[in-house]
C-alpha atoms as a PDB file:
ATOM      1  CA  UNK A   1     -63.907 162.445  31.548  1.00  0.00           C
ATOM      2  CA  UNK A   2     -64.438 162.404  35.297  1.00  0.00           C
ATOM      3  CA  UNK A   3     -67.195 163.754  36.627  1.00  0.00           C
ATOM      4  CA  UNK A   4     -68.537 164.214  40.152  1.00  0.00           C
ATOM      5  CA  UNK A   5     -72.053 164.603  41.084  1.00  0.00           C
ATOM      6  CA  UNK A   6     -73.699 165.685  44.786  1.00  0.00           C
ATOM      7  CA  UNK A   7     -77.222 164.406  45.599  1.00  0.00           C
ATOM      8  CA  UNK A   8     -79.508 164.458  48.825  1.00  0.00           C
ATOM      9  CA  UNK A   9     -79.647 168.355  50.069  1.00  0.00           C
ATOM     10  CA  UNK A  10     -83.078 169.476  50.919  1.00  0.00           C
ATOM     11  CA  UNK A  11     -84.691 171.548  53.529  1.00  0.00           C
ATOM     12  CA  UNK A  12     -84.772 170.050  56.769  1.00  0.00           C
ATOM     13  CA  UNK A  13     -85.872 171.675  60.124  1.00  0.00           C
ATOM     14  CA  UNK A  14     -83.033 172.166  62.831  1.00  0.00           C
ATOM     15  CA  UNK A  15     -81.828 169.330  64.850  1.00  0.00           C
ATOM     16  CA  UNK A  16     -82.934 167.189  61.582  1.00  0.00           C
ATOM     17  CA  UNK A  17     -80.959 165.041  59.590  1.00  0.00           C
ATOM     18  CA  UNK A  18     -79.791 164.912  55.963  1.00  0.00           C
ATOM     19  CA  UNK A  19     -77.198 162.648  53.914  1.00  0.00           C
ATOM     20  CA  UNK A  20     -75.409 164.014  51.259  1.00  0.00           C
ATOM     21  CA  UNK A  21     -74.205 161.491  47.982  1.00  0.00           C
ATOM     22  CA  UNK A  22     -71.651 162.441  45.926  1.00  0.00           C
ATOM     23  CA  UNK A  23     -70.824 160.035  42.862  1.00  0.00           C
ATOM     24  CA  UNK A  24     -67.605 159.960  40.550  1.00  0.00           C
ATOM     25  CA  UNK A  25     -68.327 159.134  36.970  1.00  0.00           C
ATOM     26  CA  UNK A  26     -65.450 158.172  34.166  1.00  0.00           C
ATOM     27  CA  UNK A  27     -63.009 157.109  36.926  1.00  0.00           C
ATOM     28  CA  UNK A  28     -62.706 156.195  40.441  1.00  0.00           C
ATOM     29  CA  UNK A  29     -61.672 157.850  43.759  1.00  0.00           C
ATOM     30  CA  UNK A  30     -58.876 155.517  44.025  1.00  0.00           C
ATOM     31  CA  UNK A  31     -56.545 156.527  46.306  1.00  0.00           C
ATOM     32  CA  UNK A  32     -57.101 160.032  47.100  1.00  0.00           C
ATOM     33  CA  UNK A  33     -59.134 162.477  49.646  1.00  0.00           C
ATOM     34  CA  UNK A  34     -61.911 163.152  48.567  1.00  0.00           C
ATOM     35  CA  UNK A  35     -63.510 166.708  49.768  1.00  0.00           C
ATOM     36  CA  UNK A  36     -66.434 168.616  51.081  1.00  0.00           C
ATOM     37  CA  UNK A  37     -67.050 172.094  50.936  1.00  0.00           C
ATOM     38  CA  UNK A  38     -69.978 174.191  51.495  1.00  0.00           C
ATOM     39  CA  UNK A  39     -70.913 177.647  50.300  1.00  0.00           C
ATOM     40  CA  UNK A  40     -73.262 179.974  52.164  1.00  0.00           C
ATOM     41  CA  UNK A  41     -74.820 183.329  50.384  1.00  0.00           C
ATOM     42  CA  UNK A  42     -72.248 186.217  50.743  1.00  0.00           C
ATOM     43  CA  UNK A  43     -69.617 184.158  52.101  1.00  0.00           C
ATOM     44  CA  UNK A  44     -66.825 182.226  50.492  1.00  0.00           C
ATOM     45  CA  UNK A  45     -66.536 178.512  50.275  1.00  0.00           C
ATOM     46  CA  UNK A  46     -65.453 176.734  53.326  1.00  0.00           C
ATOM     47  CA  UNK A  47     -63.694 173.226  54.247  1.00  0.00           C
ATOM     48  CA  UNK A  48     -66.395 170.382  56.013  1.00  0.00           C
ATOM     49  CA  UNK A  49     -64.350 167.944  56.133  1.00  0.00           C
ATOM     50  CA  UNK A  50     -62.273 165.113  53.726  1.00  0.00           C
ATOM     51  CA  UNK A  51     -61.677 161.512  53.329  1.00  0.00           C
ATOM     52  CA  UNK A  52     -58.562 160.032  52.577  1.00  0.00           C
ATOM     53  CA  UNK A  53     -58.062 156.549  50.416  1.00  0.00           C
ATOM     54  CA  UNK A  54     -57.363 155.105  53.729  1.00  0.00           C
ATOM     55  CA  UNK A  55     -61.143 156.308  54.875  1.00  0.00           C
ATOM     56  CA  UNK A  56     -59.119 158.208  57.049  1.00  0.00           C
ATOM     57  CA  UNK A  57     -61.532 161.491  57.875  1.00  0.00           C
ATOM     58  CA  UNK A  58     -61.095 165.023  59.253  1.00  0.00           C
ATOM     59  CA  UNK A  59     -63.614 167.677  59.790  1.00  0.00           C
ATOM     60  CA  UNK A  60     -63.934 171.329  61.269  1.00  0.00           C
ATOM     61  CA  UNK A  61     -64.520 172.593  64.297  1.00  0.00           C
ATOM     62  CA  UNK A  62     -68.383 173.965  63.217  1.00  0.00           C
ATOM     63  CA  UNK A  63     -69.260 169.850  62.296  1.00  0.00           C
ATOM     64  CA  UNK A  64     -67.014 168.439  64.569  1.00  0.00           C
ATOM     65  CA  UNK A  65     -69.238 165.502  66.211  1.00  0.00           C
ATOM     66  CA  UNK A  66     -72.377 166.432  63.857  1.00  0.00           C
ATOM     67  CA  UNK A  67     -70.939 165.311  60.822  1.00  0.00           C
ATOM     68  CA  UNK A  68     -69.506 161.926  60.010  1.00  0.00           C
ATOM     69  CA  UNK A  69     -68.113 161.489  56.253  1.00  0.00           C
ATOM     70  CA  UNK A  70     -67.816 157.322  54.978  1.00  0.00           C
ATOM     71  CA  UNK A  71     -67.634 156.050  51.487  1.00  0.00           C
ATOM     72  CA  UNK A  72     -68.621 152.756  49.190  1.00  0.00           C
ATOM     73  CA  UNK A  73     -65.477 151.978  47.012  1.00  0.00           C
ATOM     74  CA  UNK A  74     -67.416 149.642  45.078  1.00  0.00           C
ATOM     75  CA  UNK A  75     -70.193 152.054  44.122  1.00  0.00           C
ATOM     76  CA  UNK A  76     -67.733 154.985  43.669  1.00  0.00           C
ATOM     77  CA  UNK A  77     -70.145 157.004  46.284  1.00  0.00           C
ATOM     78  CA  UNK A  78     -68.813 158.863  48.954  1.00  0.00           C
ATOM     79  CA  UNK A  79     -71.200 160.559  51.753  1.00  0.00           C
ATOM     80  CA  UNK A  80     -71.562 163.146  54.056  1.00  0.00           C
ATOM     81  CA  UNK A  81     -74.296 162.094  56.963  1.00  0.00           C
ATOM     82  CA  UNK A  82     -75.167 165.458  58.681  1.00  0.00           C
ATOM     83  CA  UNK A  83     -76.998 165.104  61.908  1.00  0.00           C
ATOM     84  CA  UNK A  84     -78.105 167.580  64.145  1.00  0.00           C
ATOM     85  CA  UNK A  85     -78.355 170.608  62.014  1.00  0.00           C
ATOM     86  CA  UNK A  86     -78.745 174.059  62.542  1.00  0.00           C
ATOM     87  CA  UNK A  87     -79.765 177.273  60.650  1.00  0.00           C
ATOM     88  CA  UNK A  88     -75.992 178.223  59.849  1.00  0.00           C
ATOM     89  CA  UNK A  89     -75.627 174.641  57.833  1.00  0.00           C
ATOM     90  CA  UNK A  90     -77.622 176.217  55.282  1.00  0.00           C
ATOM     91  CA  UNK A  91     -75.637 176.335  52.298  1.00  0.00           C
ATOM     92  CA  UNK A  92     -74.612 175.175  48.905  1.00  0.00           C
ATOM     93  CA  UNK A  93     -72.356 171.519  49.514  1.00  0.00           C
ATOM     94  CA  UNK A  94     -69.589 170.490  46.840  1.00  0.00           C
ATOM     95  CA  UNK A  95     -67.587 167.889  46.943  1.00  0.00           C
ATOM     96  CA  UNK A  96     -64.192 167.768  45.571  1.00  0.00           C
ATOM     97  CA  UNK A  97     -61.463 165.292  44.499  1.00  0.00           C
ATOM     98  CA  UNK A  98     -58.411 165.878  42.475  1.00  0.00           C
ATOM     99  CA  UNK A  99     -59.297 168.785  40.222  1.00  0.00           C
ATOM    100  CA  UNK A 100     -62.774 168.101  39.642  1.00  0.00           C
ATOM    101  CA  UNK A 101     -65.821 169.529  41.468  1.00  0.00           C
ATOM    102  CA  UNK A 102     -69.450 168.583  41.629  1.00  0.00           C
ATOM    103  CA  UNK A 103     -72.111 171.138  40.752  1.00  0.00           C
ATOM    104  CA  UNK A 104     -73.459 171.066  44.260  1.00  0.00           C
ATOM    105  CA  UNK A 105     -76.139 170.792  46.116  1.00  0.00           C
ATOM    106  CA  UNK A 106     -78.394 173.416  48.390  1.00  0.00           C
ATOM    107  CA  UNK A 107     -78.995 172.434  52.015  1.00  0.00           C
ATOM    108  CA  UNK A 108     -81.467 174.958  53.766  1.00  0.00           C
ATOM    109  CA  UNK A 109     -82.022 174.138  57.750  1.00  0.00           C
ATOM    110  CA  UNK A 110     -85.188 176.306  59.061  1.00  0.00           C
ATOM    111  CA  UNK A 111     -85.123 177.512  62.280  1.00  0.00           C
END
């Protein structure tokens, strides 16, 4: 059974740094995207930004230039380095891939 698993949130002051792991378990990413979303209290999950089986990547606007998503094939591990955040990063991350979703993990930037 695949399973996916996020790692590395924390609470980091603004303009800090954090990377985010995510891990596939019982399969591989192969060739397809591979997803992250992120969750803040009272609002409803939103797109970060994806990685294709190429390693082709896309974000949003709000990480555009902050964010920079890369993977390891041969560790199954795909990240999400977040640089320069701010107070409105806080939130719960998920990644995503096929029909499976990782549990998540919380991200809290202090002002």
């Amino acid at each position: 059974q695949v399973q996916l698993a996020e790692s590395g949130g924390g609470l980091v002051q603004a303009g800090g740094s954090l990377r985010l792991s995510c891990i596939i378990s019982g399969g591989t990413f192969g060739a397809y995207p591979v997803w992250w979303y992120r969750q803040a209290p009272g609002q409803q999950r939103e797109l970060v930004g994806s990685i294709t089986g190429y390693g082709d990547t896309n974000y949003a606007d709000s990480v555009k230039g902050r964010f920079t998503i890369s993977r390891e094939v041969s560790r199954n591990m795909v990240y999400l380095q977040m640089d320069r955040l701010k107070p409105g990063d806080t939130a719960v991350y998920y990644c995503h891939h096929g029909a499976e979703w990782g549990p998540g993990t919380q991200v809290t930037v202090s002002s």
